[in-house]
C-alpha atoms as a PDB file:
ATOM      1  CA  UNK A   1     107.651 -12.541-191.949  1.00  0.00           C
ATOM      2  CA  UNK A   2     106.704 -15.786-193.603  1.00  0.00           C
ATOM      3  CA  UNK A   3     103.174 -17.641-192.708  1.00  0.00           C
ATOM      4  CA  UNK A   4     103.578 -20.389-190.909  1.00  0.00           C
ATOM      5  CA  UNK A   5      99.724 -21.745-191.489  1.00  0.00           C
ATOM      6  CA  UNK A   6      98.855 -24.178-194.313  1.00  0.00           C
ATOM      7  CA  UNK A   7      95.040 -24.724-195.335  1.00  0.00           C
ATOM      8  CA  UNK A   8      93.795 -27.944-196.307  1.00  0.00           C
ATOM      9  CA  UNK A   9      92.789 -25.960-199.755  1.00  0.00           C
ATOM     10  CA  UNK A  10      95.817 -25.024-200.290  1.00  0.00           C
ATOM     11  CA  UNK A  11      97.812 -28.438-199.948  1.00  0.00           C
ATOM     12  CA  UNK A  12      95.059 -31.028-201.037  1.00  0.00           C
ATOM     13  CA  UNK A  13      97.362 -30.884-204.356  1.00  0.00           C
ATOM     14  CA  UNK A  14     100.372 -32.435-202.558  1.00  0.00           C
ATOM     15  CA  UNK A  15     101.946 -35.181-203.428  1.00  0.00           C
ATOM     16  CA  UNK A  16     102.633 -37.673-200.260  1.00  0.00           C
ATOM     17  CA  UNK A  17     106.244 -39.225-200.241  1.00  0.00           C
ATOM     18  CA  UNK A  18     107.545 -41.974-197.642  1.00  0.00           C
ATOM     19  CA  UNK A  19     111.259 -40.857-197.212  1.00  0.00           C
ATOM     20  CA  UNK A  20     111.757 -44.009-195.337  1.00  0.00           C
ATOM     21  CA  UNK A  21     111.095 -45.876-198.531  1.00  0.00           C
ATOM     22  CA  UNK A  22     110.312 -43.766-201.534  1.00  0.00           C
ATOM     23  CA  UNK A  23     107.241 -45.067-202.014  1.00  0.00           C
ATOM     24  CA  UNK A  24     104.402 -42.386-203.392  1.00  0.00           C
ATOM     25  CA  UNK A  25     100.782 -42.532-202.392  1.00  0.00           C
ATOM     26  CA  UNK A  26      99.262 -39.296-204.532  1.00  0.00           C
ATOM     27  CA  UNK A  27      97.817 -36.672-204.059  1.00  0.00           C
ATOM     28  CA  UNK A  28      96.463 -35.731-200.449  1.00  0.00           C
ATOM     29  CA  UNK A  29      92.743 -34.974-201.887  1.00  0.00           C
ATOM     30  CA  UNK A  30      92.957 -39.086-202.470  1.00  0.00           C
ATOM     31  CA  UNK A  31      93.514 -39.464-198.553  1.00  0.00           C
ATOM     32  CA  UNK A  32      91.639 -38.450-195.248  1.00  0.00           C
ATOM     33  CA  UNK A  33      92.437 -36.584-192.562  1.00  0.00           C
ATOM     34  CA  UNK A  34      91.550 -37.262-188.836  1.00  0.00           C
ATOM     35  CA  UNK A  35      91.047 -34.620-186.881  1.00  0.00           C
ATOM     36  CA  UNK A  36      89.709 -34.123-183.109  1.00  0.00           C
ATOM     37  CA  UNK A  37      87.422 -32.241-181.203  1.00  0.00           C
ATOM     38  CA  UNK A  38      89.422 -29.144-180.781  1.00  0.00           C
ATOM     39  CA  UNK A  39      90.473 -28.974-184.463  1.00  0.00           C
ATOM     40  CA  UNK A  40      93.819 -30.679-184.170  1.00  0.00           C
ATOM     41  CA  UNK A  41      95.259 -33.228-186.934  1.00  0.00           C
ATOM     42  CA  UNK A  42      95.683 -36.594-184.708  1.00  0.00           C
ATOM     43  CA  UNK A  43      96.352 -38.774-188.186  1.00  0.00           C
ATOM     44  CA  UNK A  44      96.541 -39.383-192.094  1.00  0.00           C
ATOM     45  CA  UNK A  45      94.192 -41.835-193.173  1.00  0.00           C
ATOM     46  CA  UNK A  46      96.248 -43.655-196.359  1.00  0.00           C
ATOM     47  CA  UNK A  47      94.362 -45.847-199.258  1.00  0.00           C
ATOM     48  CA  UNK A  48      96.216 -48.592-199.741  1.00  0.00           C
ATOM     49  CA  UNK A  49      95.968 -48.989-203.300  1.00  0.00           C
ATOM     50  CA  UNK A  50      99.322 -51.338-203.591  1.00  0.00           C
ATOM     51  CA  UNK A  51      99.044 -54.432-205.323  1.00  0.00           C
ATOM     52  CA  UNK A  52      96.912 -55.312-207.895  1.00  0.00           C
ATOM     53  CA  UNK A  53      95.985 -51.826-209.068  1.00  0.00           C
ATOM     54  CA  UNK A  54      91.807 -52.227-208.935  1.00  0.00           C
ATOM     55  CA  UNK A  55      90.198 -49.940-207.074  1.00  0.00           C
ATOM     56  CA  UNK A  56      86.593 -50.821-207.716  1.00  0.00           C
ATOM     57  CA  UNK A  57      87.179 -54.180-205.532  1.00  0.00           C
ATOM     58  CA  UNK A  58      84.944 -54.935-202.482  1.00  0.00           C
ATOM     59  CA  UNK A  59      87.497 -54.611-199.486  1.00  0.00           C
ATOM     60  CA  UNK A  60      89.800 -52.234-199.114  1.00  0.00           C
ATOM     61  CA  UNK A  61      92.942 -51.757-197.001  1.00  0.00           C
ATOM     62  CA  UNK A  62      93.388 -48.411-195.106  1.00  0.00           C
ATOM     63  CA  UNK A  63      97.023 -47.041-193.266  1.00  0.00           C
ATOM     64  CA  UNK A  64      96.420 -44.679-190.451  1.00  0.00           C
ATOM     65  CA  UNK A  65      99.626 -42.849-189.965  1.00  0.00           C
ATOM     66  CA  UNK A  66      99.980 -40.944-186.835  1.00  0.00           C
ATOM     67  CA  UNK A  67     100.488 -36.902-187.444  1.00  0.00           C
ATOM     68  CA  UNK A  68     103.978 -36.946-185.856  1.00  0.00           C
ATOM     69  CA  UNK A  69     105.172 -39.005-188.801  1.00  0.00           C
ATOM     70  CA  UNK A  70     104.946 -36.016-191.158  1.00  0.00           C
ATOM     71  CA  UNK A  71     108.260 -34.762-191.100  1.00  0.00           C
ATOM     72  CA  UNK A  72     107.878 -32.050-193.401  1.00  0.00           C
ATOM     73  CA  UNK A  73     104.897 -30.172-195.619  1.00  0.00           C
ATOM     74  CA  UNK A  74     106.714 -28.535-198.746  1.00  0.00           C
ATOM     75  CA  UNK A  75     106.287 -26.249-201.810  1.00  0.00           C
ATOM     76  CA  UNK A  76     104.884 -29.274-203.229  1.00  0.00           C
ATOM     77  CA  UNK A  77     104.454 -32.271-201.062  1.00  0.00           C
ATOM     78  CA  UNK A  78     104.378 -33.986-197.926  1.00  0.00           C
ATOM     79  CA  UNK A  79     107.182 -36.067-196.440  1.00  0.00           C
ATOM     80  CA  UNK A  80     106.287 -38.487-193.998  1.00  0.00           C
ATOM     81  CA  UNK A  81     108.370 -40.937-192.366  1.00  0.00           C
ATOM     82  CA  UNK A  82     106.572 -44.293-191.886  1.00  0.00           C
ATOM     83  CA  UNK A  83     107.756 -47.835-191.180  1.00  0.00           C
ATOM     84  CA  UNK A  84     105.935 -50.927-190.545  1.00  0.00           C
ATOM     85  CA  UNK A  85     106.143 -50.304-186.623  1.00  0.00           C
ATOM     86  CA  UNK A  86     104.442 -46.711-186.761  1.00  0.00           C
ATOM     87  CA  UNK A  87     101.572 -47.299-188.665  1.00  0.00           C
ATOM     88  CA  UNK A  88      98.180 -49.276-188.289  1.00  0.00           C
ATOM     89  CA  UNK A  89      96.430 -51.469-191.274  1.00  0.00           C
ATOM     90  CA  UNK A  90      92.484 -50.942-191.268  1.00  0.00           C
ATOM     91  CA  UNK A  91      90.271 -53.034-193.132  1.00  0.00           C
ATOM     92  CA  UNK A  92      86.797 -52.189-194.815  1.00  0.00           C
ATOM     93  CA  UNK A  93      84.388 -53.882-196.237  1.00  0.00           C
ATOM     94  CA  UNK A  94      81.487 -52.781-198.414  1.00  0.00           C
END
């Protein structure tokens, strides 16, 4: 019988792939997880690292994708389905 469980150890590696627009955002070590008091994944935390390319700058844009937009965790990434609708822009400052 196959394991159904995935550790965070085990898939940090994966790559994260929008299917809705094939847009890549890395590796999931480059990313945060949010998780809540029981231990449950509520959302992906994505840094959004579109545009000009610096990542040393003083603000930066987050995308918090809600867990039920990860359609599928593979052999080698994660497919999530996202559109402008589903997901929420945070901003940061330093």
């Amino acid at each position: 019988m196959k394991e159904k469980n995935k550790y965070y150890s085990d898939i940090q590696k994966f790559e994260i792939i929008n299917v809705n627009d094939g847009e890549k955002y890395g590796c999931l070590f480059n990313h945060d997880l949010v998780i809540d008091e029981h231990g449950n994944f509520k959302s992906l935390i994505l840094n959004d690292r579109r545009g000009n390319g610096l990542f040393f700058k003083s603000a930066k844009s987050f995308r918090q994708i809600p867990w039920n937009c990860i359609k599928k965790i593979g052999t080698k990434t994660i497919i999530i389905d996202v559109d402008d609708i589903n997901e929420k822009m945070i901003d940061s400052y330093y």
